[in-house]
Protein backbone atom coordinates (compact mmCIF):
# COMPACT_ATOMS: atom_id res chain seq x y z
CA UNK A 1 386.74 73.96 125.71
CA UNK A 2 387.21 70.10 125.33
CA UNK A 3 384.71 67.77 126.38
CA UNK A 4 386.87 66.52 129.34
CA UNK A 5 387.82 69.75 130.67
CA UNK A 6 387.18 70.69 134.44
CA UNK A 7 384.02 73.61 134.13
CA UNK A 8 384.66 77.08 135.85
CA UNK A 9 383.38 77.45 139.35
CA UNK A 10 381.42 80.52 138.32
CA UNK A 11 377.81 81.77 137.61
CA UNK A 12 378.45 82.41 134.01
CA UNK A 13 375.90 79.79 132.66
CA UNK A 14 372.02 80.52 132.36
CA UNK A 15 371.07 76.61 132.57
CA UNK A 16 372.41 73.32 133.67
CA UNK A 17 371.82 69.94 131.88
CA UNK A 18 372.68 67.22 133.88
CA UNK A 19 373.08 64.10 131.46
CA UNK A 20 374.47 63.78 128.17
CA UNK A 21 372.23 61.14 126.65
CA UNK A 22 370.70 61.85 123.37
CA UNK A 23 367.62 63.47 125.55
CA UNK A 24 370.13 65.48 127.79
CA UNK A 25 372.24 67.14 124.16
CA UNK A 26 368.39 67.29 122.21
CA UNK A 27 367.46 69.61 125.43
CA UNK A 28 370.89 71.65 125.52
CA UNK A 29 370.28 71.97 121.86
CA UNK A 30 366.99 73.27 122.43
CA UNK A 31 368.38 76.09 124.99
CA UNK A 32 371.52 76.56 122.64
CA UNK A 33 369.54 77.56 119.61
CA UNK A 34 367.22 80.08 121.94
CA UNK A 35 370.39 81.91 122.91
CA UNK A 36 371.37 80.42 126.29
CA UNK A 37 374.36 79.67 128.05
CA UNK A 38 374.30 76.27 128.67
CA UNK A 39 377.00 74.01 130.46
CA UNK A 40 376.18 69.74 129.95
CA UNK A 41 377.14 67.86 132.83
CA UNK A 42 377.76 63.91 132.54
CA UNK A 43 379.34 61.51 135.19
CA UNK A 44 380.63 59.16 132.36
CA UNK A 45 383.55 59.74 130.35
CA UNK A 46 381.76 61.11 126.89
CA UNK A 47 378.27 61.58 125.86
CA UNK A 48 376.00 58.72 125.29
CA UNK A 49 377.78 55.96 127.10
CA UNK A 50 374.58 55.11 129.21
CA UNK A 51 371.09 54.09 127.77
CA UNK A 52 371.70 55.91 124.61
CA UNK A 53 374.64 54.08 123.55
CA UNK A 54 373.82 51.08 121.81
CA UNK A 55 369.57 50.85 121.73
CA UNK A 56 367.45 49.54 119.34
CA UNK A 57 368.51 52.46 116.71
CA UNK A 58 364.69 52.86 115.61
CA UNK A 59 363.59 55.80 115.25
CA UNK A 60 359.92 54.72 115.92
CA UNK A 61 357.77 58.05 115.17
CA UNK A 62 354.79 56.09 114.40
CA UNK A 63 354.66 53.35 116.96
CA UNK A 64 354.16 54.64 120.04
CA UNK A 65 351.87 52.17 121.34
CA UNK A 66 351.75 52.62 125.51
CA UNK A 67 353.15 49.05 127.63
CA UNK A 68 350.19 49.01 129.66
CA UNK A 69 346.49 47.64 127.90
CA UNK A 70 343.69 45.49 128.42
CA UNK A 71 346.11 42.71 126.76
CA UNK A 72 348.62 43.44 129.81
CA UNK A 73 346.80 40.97 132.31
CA UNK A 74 346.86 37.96 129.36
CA UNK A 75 350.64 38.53 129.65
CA UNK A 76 351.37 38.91 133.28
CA UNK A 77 352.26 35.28 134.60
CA UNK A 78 355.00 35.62 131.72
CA UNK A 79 356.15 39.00 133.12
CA UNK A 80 355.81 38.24 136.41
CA UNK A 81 356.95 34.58 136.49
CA UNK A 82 359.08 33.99 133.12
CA UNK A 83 362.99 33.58 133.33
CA UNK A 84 364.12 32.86 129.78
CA UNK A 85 361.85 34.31 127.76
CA UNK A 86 361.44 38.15 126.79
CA UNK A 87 360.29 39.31 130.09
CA UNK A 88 361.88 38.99 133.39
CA UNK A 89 360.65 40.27 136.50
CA UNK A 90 363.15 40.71 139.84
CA UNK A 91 360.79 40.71 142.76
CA UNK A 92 361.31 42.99 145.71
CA UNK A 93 359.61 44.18 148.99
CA UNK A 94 360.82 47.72 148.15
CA UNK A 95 357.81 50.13 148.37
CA UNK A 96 358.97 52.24 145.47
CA UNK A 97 358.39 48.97 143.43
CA UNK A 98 355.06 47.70 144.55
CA UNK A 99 353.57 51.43 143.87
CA UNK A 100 355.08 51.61 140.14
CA UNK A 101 353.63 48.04 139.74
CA UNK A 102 350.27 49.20 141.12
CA UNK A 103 350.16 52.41 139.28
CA UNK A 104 351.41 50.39 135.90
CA UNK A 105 348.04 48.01 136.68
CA UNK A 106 346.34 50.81 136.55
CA UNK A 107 346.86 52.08 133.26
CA UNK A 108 346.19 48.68 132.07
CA UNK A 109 342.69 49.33 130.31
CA UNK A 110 341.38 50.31 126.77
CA UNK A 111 340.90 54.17 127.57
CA UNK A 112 344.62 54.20 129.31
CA UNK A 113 346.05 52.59 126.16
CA UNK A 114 344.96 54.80 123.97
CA UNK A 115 344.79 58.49 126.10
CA UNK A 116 348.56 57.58 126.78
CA UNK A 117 349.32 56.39 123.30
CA UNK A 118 348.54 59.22 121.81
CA UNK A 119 350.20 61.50 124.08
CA UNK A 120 353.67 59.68 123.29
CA UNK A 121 352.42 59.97 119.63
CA UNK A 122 351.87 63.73 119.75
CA UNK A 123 355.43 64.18 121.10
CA UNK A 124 356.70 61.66 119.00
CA UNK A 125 355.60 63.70 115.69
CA UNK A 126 357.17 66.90 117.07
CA UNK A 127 360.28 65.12 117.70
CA UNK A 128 360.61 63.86 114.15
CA UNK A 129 359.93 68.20 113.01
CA UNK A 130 362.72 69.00 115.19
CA UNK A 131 364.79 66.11 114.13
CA UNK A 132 364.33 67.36 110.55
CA UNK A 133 364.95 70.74 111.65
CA UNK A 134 368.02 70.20 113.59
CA UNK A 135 369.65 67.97 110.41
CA UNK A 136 368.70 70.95 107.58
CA UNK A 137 370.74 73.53 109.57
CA UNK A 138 373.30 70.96 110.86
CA UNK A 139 373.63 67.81 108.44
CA UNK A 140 375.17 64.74 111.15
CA UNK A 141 376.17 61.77 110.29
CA UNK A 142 374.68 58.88 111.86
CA UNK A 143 373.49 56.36 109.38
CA UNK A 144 370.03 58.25 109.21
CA UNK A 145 367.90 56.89 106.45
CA UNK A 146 363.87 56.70 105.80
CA UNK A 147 364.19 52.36 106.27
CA UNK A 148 360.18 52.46 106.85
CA UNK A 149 359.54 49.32 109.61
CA UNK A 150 357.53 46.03 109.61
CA UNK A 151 355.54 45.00 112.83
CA UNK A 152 355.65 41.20 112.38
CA UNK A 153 353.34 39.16 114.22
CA UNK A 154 353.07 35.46 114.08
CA UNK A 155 349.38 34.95 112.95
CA UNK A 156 346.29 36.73 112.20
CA UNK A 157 344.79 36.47 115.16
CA UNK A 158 348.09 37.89 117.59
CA UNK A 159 347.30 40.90 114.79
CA UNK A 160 344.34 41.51 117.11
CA UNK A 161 343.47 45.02 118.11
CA UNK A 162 346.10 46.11 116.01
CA UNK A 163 343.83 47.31 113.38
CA UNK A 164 342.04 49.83 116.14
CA UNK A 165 345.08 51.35 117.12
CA UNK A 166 346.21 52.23 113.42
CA UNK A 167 341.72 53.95 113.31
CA UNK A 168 343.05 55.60 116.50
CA UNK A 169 346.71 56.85 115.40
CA UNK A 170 345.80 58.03 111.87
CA UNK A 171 343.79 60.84 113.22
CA UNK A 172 347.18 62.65 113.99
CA UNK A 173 348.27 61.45 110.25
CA UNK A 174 350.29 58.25 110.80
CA UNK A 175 350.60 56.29 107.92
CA UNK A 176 350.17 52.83 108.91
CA UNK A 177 348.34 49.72 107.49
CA UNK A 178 348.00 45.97 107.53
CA UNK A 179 349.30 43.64 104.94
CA UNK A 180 349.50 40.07 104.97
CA UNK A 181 352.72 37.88 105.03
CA UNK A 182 352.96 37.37 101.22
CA UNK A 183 353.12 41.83 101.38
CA UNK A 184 354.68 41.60 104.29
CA UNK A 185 357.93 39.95 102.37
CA UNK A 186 357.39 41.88 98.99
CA UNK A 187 358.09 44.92 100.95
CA UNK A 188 361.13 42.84 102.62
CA UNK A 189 362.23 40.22 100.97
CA UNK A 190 364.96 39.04 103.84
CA UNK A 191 361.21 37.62 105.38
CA UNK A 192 361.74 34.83 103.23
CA UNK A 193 363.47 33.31 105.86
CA UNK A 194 360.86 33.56 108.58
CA UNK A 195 358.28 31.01 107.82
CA UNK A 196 356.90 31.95 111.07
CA UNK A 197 355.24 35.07 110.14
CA UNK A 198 351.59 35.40 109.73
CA UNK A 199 351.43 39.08 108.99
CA UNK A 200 351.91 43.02 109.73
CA UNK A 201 351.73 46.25 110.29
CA UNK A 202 353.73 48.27 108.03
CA UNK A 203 354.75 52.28 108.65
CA UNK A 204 356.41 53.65 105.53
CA UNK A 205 357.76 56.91 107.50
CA UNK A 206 359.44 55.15 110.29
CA UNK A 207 363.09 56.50 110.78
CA UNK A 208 366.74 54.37 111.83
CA UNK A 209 370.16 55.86 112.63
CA UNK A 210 372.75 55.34 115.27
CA UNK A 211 371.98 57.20 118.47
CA UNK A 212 375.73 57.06 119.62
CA UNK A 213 377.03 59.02 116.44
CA UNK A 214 374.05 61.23 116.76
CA UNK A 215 374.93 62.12 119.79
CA UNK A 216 378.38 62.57 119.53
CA UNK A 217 377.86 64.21 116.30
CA UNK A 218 375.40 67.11 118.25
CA UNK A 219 377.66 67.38 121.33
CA UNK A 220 380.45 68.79 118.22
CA UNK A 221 377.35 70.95 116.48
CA UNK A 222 377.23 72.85 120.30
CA UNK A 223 380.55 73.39 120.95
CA UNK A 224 381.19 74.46 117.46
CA UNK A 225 378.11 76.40 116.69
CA UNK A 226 376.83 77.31 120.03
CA UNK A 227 379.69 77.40 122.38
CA UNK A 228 378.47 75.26 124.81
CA UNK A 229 380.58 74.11 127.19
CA UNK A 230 380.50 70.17 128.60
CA UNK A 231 381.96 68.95 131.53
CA UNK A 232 382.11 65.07 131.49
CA UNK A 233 383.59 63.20 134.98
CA UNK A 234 381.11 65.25 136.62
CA UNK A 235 379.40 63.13 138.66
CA UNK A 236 376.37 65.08 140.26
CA UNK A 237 375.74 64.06 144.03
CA UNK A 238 373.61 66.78 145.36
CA UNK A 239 371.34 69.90 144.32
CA UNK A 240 371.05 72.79 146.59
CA UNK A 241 368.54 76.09 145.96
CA UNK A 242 370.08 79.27 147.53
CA UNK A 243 369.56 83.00 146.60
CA UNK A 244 367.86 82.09 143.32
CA UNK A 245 370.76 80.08 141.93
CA UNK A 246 370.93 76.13 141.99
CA UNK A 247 373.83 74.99 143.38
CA UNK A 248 375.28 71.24 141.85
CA UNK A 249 377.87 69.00 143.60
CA UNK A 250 379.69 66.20 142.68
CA UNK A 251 381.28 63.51 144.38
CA UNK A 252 385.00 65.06 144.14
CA UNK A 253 384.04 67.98 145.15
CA UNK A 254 383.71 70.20 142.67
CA UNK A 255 380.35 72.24 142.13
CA UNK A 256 379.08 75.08 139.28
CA UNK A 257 375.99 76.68 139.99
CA UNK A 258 372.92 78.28 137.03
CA UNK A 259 370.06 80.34 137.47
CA UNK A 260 367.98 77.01 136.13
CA UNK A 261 368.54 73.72 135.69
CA UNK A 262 367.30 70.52 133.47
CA UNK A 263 367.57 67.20 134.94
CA UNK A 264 367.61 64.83 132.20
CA UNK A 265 369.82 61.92 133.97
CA UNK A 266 367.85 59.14 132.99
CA UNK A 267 366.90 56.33 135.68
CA UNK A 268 369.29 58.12 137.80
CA UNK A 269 366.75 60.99 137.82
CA UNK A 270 364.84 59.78 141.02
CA UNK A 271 367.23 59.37 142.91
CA UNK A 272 368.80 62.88 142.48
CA UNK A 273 365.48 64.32 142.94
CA UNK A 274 364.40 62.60 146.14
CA UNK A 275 366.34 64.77 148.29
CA UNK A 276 364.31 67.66 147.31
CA UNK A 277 361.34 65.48 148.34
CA UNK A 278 360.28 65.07 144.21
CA UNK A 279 359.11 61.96 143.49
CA UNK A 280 359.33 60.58 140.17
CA UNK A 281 358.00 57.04 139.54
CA UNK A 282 360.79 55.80 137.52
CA UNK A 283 361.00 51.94 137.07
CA UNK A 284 364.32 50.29 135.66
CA UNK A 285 363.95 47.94 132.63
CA UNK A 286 366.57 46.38 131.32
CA UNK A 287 367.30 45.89 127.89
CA UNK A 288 370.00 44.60 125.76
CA UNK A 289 371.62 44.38 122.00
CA UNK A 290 374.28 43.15 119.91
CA UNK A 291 375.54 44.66 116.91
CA UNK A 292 377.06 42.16 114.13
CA UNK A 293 377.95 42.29 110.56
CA UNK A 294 375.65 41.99 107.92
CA UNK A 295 374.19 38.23 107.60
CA UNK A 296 373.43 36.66 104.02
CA UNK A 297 369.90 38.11 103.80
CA UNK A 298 369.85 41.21 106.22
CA UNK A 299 366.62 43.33 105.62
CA UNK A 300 366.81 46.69 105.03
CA UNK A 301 363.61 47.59 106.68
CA UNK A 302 363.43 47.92 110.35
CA UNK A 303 361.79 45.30 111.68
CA UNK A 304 360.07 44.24 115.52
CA UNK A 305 359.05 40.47 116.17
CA UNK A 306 356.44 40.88 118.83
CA UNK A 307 356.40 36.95 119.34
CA UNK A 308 359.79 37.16 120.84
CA UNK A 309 360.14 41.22 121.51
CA UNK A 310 363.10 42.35 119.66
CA UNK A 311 363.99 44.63 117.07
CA UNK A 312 366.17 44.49 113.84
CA UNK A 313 367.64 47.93 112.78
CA UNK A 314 369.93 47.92 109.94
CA UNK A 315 372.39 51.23 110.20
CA UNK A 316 375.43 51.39 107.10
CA UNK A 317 376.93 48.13 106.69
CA UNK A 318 375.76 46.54 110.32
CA UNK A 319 373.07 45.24 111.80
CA UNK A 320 371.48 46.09 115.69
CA UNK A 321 369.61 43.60 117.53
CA UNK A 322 368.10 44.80 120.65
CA UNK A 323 365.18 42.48 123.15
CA UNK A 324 364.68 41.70 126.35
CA UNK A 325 362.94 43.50 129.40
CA UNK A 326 364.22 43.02 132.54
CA UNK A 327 361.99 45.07 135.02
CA UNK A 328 363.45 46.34 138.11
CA UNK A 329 366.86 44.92 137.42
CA UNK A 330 368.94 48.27 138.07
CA UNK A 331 372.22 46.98 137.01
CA UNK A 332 373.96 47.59 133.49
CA UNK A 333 376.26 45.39 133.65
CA UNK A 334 375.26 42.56 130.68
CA UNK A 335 374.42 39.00 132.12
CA UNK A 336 376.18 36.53 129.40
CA UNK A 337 372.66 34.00 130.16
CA UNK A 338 370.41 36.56 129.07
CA UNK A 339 372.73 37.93 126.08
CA UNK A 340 372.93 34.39 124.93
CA UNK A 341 368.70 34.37 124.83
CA UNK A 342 369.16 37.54 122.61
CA UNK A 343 371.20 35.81 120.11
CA UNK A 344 369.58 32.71 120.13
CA UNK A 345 366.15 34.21 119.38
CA UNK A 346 367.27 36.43 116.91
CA UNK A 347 368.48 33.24 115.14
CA UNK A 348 365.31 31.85 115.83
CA UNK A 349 363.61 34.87 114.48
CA UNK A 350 365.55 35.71 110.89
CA UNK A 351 368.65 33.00 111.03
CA UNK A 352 370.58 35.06 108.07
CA UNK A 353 369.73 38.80 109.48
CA UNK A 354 373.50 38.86 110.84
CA UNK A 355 376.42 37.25 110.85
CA UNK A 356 375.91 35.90 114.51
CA UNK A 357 379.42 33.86 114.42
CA UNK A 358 380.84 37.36 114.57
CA UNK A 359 378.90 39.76 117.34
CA UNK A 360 381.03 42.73 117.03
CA UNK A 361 379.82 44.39 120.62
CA UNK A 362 377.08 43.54 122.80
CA UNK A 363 375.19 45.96 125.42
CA UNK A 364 372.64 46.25 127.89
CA UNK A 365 371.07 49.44 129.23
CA UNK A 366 368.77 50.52 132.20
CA UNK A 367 365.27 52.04 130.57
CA UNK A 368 364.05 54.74 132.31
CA UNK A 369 359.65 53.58 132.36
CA UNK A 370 356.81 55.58 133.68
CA UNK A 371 353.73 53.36 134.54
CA UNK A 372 352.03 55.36 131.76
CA UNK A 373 354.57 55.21 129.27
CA UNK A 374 355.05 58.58 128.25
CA UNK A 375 357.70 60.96 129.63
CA UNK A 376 357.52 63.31 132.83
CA UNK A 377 358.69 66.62 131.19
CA UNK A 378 358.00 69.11 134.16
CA UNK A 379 358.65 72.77 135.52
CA UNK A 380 359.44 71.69 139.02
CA UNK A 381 359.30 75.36 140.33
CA UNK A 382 362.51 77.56 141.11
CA UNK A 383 364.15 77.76 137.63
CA UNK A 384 364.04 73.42 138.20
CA UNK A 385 362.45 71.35 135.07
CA UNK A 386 362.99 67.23 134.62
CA UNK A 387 362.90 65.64 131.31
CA UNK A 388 362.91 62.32 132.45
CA UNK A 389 361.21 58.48 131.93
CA UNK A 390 361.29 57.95 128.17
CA UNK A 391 361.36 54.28 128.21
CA UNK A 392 361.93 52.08 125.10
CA UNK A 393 361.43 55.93 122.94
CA UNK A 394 364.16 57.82 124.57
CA UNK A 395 365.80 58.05 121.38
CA UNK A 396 362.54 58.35 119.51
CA UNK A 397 361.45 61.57 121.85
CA UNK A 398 364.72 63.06 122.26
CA UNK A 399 364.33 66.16 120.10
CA UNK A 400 360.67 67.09 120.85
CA UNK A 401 360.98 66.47 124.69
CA UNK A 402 364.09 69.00 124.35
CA UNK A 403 362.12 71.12 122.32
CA UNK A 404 359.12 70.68 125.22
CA UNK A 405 361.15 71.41 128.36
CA UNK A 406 363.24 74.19 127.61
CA UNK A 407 359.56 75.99 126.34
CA UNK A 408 358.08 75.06 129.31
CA UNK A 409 361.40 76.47 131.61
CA UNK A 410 362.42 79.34 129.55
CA UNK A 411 358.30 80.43 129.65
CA UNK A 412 358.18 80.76 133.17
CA UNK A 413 358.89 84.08 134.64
């Protein structure tokens, strides 16, 4: 069956996943592989034209550090106030928002930090075993390589508290350590050009690869391996339980029905779930990137600037720069003011990283947060189960939250 093709009106699949993001294939993978009948549902046109399309590309196993901390109130007039800088906050009087912001607040503290840090970690590592997994049987190509990543920070004393969450992630066998800025560059000499930085944290296991050919390369592994079938166009308006079977709609009219059903449609999620009076809290943050031609001294390690919150990922003979969080701004299309702040503080940042003069494409993409910054992978009850709210790690968690929910649904009687 070809991706674009129409799905029978029958009751010939055992599950549903709705979305075909890199979270939405991992978990049809993850049912595929345990013998179901799976049929992927996406409203877009091919898999992984949403959030997964054009991220950061880091595959960030190690850092898993949660958004909310003690340091979170230092940094709220800039999230709450700021308008060209990394953070930009659209204010509204919608309920939904205020109680995310609340419940974000309160996950703001030292034990919060680190109980939800290490639950995102302990998914995080079973996500890289299945990605390793997944790649022995099934070799993709996706521009996967071992790059290892530098956490830059500006001076030794924004390195602060940095050194007690590497005490609190090694437990779980992350291998992460400081090293100053003269390290810092031995390990990647493109730093040369940033006589900004003061030092680092360095994590020799971190992974990089392009989440789009991932993806696309998976959704070929299940229809070739698996015989899943996919059904993109299908734009999912309404879920229905009757006589044990979930009933799915879309807007045109068509509808396909399973015994159970994975939700894994991203910031969309909420909204699909609300009718069935399921709350998720589910906050939109924008993000964007650009994707440019090698510059004159790219670095080959992945690297994050924390002073100005973006990310270099280096994946075959290109370069992906991706910043910016726009919270509760819930529309993808990219605003050319904020792209241009992108750009101009990646030059800012590592002026010969990319060939800036010649952007190649540019993106921006709706982040599906959690005021705890992990993800809400849940048996809802009824053969129902949401993998939902990965944030900035989507592509990071992918394969373990797969792995996760389908164990969780497939376990229940």
């Amino acid at each position: 069956m070809t991706p674009n093709a129409a799905p029978p009106v029958s009751s010939g699949h055992d599950l549903i996943v709705i979305g075909a993001g890199v979270v939405g294939l991992a978990t049809a993978y993850a049912a595929a592989k345990r013998g179901c009948s799976v049929l992927l549902l996406d409203r877009n046109a091919g898999p992984a034209l949403g959030t997964s399309f054009a991220n950061g590309a880091q595959l960030s196993y190690a850092y898993t550090d949660a958004m909310a901390g003690p340091a979170t109130w230092a940094q709220l007039p800039e999230m709450a106030f700021g308008r060209n800088g990394p953070f930009r906050t659209r204010w509204s009087a919608d309920p939904g928002f205020l109680r995310w912001g609340l419940a974000f607040l309160r996950q703001a503290s030292s034990g919060g930090l680190h109980r939800n840090t290490l639950a995102t970690l302990e998914l995080a590592l079973q996500s890289r075993t299945a990605m390793q997994a997944l790649l022995q049987q099934h070799p993709i190509d996706f521009d996967h390589q071992v790059s290892g990543k530098l956490h830059l920070y500006p001076s030794a004393e924004a390195m602060h508290g940095a050194a007690a969450m590497i005490a609190l992630k090694r437990t779980s066998g992350v291998q992460q350590r400081l090293v100053d800025a003269a390290e810092a560059r031995a390990i990647e000499p493109a730093l040369a050009g940033a006589p900004w930085l003061g030092g680092a944290v360095y994590s020799p296991e971190e992974e990089a690869g392009d989440p789009y050919r991932f993806s696309q390369g998976l959704l070929q592994v299940l229809q070739q391996h698996y015989g899943m079938q996919a059904c993109f166009g299908f734009d999912t308006r309404s879920l229905r339980h009757a006589d044990g079977r979930w009933q799915l709609q879309a807007g045109d009219g068509r509808s396909v029905e399973a015994a159970r059903v994975v939700v894994c449609a991203g910031i969309d999620s909420a909204a699909l779930l609300k009718p069935l009076r399921l709350r998720t809290p589910l906050m939109a943050i924008k993000g964007y990137s650009f994707t440019a031609p090698l510059g004159a001294n790219a670095p080959r390690v992945s690297l994050t600037d924390t002073k100005r919150k973006l990310v270099f990922c280096r994946l075959g003979d290109r370069i992906r720069v991706a910043g910016l969080a726009d919270l509760n701004d819930w529309n993808p299309t990219p605003e050319p003011a904020r792209l241009a702040t992108l750009i101009a503080q990646a030059r800012a940042s590592l002026p010969e990283a990319a060939d800036y003069d010649h952007i190649e494409s540019s993106w921006a993409g709706l982040r599906p947060v959690t005021p705890w910054s992990s993800p809400i992978i849940r048996n809802l009850g009824d053969g129902l189960a949401c993998n939902i709210g990965h944030g900035m790690l989507g592509w990071t968690l992918a394969m373990g939250s797969g792995e996760r929910a389908v164990q969780q649904l497939l376990d229940t009687p």
